[in-house]
C-alpha atoms as a PDB file:
ATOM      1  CA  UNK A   1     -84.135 -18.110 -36.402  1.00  0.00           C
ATOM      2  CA  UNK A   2     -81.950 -18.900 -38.984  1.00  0.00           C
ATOM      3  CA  UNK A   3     -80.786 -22.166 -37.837  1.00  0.00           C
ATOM      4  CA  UNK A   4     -84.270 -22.937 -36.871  1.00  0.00           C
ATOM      5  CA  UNK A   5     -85.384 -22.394 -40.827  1.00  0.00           C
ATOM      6  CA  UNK A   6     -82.477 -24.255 -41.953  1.00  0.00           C
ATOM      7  CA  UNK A   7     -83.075 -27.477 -39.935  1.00  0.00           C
ATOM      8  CA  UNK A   8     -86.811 -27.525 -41.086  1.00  0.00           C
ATOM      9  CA  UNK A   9     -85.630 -26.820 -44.373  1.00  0.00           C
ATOM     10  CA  UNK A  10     -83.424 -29.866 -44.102  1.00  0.00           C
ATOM     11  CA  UNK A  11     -86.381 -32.251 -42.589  1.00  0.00           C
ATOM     12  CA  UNK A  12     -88.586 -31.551 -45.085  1.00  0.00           C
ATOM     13  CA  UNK A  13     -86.497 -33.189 -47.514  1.00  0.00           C
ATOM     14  CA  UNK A  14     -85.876 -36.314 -45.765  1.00  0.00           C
ATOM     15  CA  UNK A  15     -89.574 -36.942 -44.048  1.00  0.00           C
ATOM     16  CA  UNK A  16     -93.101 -36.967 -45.271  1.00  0.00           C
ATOM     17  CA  UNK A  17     -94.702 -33.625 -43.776  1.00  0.00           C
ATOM     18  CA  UNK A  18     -98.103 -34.849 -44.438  1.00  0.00           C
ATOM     19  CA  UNK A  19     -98.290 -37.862 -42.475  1.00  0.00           C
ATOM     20  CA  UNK A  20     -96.451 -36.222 -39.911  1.00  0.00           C
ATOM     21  CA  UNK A  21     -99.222 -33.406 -39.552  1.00  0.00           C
ATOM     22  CA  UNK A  22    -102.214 -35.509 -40.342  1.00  0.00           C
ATOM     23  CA  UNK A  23    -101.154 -37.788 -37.489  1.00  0.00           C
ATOM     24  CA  UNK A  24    -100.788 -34.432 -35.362  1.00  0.00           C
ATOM     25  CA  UNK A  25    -104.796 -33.797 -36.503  1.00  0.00           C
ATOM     26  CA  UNK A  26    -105.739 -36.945 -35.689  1.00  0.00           C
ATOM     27  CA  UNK A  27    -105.138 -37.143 -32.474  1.00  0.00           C
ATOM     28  CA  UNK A  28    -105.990 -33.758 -31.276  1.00  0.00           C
ATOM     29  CA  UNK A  29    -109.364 -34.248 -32.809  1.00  0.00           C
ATOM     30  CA  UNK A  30    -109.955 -37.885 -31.260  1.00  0.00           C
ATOM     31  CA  UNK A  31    -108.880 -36.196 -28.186  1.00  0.00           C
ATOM     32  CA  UNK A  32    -111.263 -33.018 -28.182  1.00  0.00           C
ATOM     33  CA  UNK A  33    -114.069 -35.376 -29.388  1.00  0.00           C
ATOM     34  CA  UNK A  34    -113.400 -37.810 -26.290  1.00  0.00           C
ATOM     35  CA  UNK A  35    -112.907 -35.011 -24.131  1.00  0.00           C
ATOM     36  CA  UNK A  36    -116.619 -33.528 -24.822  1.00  0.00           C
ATOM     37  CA  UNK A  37    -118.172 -36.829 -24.312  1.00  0.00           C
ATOM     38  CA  UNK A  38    -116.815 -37.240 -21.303  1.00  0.00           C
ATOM     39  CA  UNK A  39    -117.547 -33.906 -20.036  1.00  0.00           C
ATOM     40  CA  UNK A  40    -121.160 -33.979 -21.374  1.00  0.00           C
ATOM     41  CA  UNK A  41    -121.855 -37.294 -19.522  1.00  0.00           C
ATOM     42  CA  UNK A  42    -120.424 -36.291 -16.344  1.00  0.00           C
ATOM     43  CA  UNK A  43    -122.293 -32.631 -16.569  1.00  0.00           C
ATOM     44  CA  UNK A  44    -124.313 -32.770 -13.733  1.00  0.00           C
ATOM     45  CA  UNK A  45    -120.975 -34.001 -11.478  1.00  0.00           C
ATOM     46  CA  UNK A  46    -119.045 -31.319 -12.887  1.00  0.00           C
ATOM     47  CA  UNK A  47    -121.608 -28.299 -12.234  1.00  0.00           C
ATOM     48  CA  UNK A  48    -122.229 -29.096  -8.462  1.00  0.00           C
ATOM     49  CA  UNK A  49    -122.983 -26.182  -6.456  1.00  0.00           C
ATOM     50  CA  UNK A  50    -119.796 -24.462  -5.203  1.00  0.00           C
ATOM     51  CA  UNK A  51    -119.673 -21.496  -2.462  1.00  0.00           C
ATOM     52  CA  UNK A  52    -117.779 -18.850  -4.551  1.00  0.00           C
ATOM     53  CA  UNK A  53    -118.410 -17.381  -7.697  1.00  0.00           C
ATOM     54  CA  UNK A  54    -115.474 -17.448  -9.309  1.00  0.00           C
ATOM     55  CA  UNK A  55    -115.766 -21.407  -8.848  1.00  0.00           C
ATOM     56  CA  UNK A  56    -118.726 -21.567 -10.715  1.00  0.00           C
ATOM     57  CA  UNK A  57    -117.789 -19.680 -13.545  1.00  0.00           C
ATOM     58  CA  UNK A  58    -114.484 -22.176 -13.219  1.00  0.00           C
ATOM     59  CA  UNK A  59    -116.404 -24.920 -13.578  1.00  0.00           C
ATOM     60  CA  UNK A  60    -118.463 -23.548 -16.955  1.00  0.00           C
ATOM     61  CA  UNK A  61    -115.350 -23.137 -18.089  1.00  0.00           C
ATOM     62  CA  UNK A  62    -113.997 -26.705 -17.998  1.00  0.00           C
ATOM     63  CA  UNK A  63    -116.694 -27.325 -21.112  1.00  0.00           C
ATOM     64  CA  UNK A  64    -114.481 -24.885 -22.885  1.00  0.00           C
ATOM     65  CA  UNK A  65    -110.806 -24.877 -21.928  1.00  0.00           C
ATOM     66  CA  UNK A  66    -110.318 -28.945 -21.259  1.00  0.00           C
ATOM     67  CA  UNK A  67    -111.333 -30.057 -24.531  1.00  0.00           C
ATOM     68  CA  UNK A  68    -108.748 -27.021 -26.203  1.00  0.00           C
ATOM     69  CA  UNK A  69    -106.123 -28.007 -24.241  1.00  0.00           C
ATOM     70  CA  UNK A  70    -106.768 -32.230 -24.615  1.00  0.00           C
ATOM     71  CA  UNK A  71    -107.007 -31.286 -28.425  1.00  0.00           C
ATOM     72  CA  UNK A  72    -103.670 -28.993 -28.347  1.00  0.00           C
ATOM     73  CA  UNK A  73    -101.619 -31.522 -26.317  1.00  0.00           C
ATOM     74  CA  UNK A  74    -102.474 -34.712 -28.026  1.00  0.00           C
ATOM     75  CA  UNK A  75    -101.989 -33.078 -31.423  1.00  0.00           C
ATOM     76  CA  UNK A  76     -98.131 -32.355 -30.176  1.00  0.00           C
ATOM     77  CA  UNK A  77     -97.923 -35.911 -28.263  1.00  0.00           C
ATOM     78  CA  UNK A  78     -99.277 -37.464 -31.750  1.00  0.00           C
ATOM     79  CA  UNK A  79     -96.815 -35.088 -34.246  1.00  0.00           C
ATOM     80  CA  UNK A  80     -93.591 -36.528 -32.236  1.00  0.00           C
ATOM     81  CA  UNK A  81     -95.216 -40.294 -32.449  1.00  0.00           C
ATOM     82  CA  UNK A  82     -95.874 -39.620 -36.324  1.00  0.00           C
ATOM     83  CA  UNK A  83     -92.387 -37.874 -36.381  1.00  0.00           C
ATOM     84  CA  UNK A  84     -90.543 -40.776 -34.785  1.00  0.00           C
ATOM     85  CA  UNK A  85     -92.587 -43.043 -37.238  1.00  0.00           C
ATOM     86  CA  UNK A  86     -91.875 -41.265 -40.300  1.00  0.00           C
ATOM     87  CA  UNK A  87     -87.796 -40.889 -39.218  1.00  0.00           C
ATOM     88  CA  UNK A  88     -87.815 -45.142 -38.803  1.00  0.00           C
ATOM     89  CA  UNK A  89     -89.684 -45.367 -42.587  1.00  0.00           C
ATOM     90  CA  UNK A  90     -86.639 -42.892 -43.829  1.00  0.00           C
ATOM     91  CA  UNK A  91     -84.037 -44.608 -41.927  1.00  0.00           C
ATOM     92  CA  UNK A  92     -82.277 -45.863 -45.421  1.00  0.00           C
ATOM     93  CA  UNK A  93     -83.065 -42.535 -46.709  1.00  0.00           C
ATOM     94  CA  UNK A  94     -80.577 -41.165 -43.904  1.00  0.00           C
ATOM     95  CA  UNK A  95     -78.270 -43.838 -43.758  1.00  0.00           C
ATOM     96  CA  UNK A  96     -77.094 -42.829 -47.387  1.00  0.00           C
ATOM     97  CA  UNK A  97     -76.425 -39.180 -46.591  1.00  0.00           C
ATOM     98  CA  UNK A  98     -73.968 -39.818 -44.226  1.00  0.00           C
ATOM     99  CA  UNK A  99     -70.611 -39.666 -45.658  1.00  0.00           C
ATOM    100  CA  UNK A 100     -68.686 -43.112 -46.205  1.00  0.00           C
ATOM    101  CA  UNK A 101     -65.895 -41.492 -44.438  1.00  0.00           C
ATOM    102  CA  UNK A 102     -67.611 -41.429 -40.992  1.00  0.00           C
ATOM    103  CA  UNK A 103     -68.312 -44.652 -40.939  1.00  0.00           C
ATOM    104  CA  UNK A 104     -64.590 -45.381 -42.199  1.00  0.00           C
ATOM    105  CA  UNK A 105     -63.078 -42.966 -39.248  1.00  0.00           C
ATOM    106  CA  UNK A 106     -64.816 -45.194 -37.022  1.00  0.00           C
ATOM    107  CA  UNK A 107     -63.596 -48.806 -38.506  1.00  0.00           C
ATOM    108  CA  UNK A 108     -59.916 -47.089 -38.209  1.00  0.00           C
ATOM    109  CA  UNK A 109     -60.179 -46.502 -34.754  1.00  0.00           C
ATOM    110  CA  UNK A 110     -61.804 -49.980 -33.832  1.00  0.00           C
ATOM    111  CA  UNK A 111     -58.962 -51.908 -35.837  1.00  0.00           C
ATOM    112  CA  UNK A 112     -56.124 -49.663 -34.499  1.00  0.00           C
ATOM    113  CA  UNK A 113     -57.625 -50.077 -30.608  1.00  0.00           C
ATOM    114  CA  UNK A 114     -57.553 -54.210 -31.311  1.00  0.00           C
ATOM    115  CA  UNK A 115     -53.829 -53.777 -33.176  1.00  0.00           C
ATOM    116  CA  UNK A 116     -52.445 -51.985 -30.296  1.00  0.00           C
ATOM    117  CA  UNK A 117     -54.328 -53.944 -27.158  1.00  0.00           C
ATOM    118  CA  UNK A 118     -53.877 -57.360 -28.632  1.00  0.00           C
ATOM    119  CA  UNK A 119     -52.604 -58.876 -25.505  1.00  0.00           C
ATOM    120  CA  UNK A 120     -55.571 -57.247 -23.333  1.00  0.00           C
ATOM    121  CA  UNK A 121     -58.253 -58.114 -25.597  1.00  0.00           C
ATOM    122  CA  UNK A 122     -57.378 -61.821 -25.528  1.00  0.00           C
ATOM    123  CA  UNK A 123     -58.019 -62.155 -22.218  1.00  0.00           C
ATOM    124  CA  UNK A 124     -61.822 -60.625 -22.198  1.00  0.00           C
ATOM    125  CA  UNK A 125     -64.846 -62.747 -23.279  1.00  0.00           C
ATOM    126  CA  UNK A 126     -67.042 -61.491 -26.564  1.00  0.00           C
ATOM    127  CA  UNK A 127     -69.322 -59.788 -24.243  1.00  0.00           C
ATOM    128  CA  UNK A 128     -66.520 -57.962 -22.451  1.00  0.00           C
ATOM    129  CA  UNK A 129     -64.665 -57.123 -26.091  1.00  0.00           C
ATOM    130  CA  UNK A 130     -68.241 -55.746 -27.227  1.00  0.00           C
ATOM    131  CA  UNK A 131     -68.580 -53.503 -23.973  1.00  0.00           C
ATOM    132  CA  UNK A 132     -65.049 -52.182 -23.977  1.00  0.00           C
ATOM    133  CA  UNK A 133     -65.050 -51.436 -28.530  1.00  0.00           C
ATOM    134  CA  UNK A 134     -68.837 -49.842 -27.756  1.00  0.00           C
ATOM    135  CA  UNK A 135     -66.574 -47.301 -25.741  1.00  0.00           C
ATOM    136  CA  UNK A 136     -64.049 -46.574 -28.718  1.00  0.00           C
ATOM    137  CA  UNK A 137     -66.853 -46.427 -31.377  1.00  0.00           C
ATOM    138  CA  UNK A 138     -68.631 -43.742 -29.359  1.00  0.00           C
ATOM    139  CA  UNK A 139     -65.361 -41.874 -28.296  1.00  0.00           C
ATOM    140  CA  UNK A 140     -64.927 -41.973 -32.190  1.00  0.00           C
ATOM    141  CA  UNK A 141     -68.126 -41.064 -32.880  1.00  0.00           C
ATOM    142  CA  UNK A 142     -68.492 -37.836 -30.619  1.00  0.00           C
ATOM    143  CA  UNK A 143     -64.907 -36.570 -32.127  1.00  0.00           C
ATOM    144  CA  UNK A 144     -66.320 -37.247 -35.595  1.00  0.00           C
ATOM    145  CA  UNK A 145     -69.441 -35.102 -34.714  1.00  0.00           C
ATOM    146  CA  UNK A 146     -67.515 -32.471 -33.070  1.00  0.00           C
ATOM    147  CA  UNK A 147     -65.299 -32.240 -36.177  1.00  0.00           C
ATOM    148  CA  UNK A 148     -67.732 -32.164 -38.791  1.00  0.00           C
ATOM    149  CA  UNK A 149     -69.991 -29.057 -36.562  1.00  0.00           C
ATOM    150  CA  UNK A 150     -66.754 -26.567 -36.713  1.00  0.00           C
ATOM    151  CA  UNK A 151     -66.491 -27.339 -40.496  1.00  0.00           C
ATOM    152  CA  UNK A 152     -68.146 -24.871 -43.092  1.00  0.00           C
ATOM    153  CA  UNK A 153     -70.555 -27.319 -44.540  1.00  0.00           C
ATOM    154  CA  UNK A 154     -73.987 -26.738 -45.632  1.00  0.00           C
ATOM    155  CA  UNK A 155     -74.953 -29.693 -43.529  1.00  0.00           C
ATOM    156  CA  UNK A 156     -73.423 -28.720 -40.481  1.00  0.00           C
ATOM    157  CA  UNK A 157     -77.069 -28.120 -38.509  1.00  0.00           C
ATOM    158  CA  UNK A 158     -78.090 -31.329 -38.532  1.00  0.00           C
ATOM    159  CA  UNK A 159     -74.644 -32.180 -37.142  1.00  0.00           C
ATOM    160  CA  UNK A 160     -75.126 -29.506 -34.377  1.00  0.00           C
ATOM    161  CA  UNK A 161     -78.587 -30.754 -33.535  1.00  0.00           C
ATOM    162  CA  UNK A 162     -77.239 -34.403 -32.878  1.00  0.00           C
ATOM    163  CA  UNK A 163     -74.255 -33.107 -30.876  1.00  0.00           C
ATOM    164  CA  UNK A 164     -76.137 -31.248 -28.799  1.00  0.00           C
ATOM    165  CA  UNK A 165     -78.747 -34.715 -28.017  1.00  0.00           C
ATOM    166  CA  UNK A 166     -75.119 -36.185 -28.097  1.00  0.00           C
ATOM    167  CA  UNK A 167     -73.963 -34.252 -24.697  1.00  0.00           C
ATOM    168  CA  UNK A 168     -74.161 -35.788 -21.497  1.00  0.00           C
ATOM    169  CA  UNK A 169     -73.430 -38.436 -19.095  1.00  0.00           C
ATOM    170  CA  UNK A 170     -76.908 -40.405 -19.285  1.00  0.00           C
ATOM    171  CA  UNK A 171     -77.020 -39.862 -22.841  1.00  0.00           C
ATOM    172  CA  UNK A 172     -73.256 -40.907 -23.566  1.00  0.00           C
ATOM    173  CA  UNK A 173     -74.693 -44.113 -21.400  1.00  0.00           C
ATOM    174  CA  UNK A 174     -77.328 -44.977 -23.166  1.00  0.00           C
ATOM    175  CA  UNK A 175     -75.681 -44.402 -26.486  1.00  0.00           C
ATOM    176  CA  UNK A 176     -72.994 -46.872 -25.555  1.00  0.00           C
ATOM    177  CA  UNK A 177     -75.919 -49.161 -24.544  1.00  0.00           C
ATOM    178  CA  UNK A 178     -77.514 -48.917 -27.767  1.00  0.00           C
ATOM    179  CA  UNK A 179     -73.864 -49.706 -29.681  1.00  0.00           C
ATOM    180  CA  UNK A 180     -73.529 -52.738 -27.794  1.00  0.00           C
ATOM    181  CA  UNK A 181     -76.841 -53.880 -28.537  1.00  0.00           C
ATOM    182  CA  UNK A 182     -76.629 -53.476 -32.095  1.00  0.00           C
ATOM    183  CA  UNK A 183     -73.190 -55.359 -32.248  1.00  0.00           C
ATOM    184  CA  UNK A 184     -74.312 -57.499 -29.864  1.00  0.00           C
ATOM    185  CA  UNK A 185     -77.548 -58.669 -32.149  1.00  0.00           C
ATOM    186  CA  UNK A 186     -74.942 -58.574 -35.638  1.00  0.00           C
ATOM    187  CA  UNK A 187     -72.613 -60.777 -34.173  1.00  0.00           C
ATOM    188  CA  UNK A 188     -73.740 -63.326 -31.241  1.00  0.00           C
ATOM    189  CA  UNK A 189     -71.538 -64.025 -28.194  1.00  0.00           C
ATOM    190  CA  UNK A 190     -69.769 -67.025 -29.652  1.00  0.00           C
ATOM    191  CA  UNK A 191     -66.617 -67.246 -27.578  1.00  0.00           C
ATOM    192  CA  UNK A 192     -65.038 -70.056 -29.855  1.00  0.00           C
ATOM    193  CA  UNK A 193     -64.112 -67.050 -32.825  1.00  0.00           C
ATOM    194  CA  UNK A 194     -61.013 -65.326 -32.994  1.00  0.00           C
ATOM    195  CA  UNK A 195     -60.450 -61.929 -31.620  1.00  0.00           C
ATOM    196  CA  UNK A 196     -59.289 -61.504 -35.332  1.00  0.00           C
ATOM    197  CA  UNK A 197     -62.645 -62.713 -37.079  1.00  0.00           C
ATOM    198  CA  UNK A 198     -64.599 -60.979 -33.918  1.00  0.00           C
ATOM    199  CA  UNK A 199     -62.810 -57.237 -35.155  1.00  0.00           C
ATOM    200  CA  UNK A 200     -63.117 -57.978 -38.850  1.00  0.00           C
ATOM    201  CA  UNK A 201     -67.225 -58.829 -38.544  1.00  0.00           C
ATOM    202  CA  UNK A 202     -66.977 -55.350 -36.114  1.00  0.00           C
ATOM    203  CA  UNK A 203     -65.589 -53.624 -39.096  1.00  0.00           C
ATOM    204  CA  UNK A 204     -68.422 -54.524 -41.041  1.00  0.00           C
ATOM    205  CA  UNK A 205     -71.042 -53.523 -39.104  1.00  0.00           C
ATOM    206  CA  UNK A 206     -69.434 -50.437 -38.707  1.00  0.00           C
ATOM    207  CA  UNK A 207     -69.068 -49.904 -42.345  1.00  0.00           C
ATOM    208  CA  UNK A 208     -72.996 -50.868 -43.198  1.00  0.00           C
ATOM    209  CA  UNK A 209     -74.114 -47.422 -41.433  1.00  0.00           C
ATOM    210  CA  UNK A 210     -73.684 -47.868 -38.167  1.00  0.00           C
ATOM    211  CA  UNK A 211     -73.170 -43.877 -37.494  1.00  0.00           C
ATOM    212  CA  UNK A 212     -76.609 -43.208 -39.050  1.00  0.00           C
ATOM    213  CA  UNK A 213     -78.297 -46.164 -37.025  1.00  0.00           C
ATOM    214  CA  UNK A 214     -76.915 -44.932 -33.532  1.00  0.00           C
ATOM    215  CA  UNK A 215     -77.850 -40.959 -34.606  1.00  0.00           C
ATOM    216  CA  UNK A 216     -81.379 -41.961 -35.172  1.00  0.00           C
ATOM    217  CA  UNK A 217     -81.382 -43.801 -32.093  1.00  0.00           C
ATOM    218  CA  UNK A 218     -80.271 -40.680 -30.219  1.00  0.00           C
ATOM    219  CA  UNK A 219     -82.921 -38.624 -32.318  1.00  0.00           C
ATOM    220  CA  UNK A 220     -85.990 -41.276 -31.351  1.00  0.00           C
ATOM    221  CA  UNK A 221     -84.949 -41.418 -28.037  1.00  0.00           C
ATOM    222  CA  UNK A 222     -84.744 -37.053 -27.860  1.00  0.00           C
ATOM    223  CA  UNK A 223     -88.401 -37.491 -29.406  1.00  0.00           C
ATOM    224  CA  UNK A 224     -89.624 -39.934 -27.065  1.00  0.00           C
ATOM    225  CA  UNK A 225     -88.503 -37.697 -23.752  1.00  0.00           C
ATOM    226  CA  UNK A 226     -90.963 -35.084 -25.323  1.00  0.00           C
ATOM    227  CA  UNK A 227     -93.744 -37.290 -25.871  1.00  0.00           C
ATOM    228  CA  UNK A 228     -93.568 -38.500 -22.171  1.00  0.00           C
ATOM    229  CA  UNK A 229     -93.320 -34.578 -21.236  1.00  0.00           C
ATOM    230  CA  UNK A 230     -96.293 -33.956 -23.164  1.00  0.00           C
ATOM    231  CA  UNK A 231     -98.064 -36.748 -21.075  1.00  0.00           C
ATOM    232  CA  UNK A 232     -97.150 -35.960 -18.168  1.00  0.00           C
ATOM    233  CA  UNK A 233     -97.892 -32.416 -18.265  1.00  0.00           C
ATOM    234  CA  UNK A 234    -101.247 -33.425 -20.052  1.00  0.00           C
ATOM    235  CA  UNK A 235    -102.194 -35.560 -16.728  1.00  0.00           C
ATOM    236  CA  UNK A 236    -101.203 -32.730 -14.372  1.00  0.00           C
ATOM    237  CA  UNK A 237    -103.198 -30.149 -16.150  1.00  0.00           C
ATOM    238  CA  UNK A 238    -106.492 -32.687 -16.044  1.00  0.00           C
ATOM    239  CA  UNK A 239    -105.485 -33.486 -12.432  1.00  0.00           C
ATOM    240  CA  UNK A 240    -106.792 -29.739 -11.388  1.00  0.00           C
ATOM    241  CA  UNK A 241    -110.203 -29.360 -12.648  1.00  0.00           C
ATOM    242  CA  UNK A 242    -110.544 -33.496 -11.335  1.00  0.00           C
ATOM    243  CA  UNK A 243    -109.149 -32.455  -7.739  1.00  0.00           C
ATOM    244  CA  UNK A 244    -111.639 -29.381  -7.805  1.00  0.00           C
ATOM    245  CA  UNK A 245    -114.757 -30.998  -8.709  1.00  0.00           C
ATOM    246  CA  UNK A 246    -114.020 -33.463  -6.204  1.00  0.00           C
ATOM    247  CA  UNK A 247    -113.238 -31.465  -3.758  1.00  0.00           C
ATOM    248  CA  UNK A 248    -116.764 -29.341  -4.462  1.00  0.00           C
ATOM    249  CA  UNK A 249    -118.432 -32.223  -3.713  1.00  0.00           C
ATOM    250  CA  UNK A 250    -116.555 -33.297  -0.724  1.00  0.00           C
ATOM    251  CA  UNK A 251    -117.555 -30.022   0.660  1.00  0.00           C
ATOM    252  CA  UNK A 252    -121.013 -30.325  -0.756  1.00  0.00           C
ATOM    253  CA  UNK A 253    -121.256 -33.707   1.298  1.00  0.00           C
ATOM    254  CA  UNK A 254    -120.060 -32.141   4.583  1.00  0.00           C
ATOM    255  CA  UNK A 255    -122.276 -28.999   4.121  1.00  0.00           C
ATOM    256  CA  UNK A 256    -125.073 -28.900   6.998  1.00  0.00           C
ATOM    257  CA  UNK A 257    -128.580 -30.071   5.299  1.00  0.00           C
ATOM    258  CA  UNK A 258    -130.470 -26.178   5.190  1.00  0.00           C
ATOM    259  CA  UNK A 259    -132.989 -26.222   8.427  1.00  0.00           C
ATOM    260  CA  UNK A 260    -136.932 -26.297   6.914  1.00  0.00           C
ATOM    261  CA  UNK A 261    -139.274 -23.746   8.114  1.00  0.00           C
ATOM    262  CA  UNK A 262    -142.462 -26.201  10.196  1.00  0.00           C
ATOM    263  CA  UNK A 263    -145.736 -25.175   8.817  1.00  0.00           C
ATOM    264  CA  UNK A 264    -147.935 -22.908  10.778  1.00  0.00           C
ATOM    265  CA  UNK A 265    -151.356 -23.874  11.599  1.00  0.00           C
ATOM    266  CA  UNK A 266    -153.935 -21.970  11.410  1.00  0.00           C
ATOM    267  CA  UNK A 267    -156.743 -21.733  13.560  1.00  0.00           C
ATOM    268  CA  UNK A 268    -160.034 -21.773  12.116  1.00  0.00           C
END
């Protein structure tokens, strides 16, 4: 609970809360409003006859419980699209509370891997040297995280929180991914520079906050997975009461029409 305080603590300081909460409002509201108009023009669908009573008191209940639960699940889908916003308007803002000495630890190991594989490196293309120093600078970067989460620092949660989106194959993938596009888009793929001038423009990227640009990156990318998981569990849960209804009138439909009673006639 703690730890939970502290890293709250810690975003509060860095993000607007505001925007991130009236965002949150705003869509659950647009979403409980849209909910009741649809469910108030497709009323008379919705309350079809149905054989049991327990589905008819299911079906009263849809007026109730879908537009809650539209309203509570868009308001979560729209505070982690208003979160990822806000985190992209701060990104300076977290850029310059990263130590310069991360971003130095990483520089070090980038020119010592292109000192002491000279001979490979002049073989490979600039795409190939960008794919294989993407590798290094996230080797570096997951030892530099690892480091700083033992230490006794105040800041050490936030540390902990991106380790732990750190860990893992696809996520070590698409971290290296996003390295390799970054130096990829800062330096072109002209194969006529050195190897030389290729590491020392490296260097500088590296030095200009790359280790805050590829944390955020893991941190929108952690955000995004629970905005599709909110979606997706929002379209299974309104998949149910669809599936019953139709099914209600399916059954409706196949129902034999009720016999009438022929009228007797009277003799007078």
């Amino acid at each position: 609970m703690k730890e939970i305080y502290a890293t709250l603590s810690q975003i509060g300081q860095y993000t607007n809360p505001f925007a991130i909460i009236s965002g949150a409002v705003l869509y659950g509201i647009t979403a409980l409003i849209l909910t009741i108009i649809v469910l108030i023009i497709f009323r008379k669908k919705i309350r079809v006859p149905r054989r049991h009573k327990a589905l008819k008191v299911l079906a009263y209940s849809y007026f109730i419980l879908l537009p809650l639960l539209s309203g509570f699940l868009w308001a979560k889908w729209g505070f982690f699209k208003s979160l990822r916003k806000d985190i992209k308007a701060h990104t300076e803002v977290y850029i310059k509370q990263i130590p310069p000495s991360f971003d130095t630890s990483i520089s070090g190991a980038v020119h010592t891997y292109m000192q002491d594989n000279k001979a490979t490196l002049s073989t490979m293309s600039t795409d190939q040297l960008i794919d294989v120093l993407a590798d290094v600078i996230y080797t570096q970067y997951y030892s530099t995280l690892s480091s700083q989460e033992t230490a006794k620092q105040v800041s050490n949660t936030f540390f902990s929180w991106v380790l732990k989106l750190t860990k893992g194959k696809g996520m070590a993938q698409l971290i290296k991914h996003n390295i390799h596009k970054i130096l990829k888009e800062k330096l072109g793929l002209d194969e006529e520079v050195s190897k030389e001038l290729m590491a020392s423009r490296i260097e500088e990227v590296v030095r200009m906050g790359l280790f805050a640009k590829i944390a955020l990156i893991q941190a929108d990318h952690f955000l995004k997975g629970i905005q599709k998981g909110v979606l997706i569990l929002f379209c299974i849960l309104m998949a149910v009461p669809l599936a019953e209804v139709l099914i209600a009138h399916y059954l409706l439909k196949k129902k034999p029409p009720v016999p009438q009673a022929k009228p007797v006639m009277t003799q007078v």
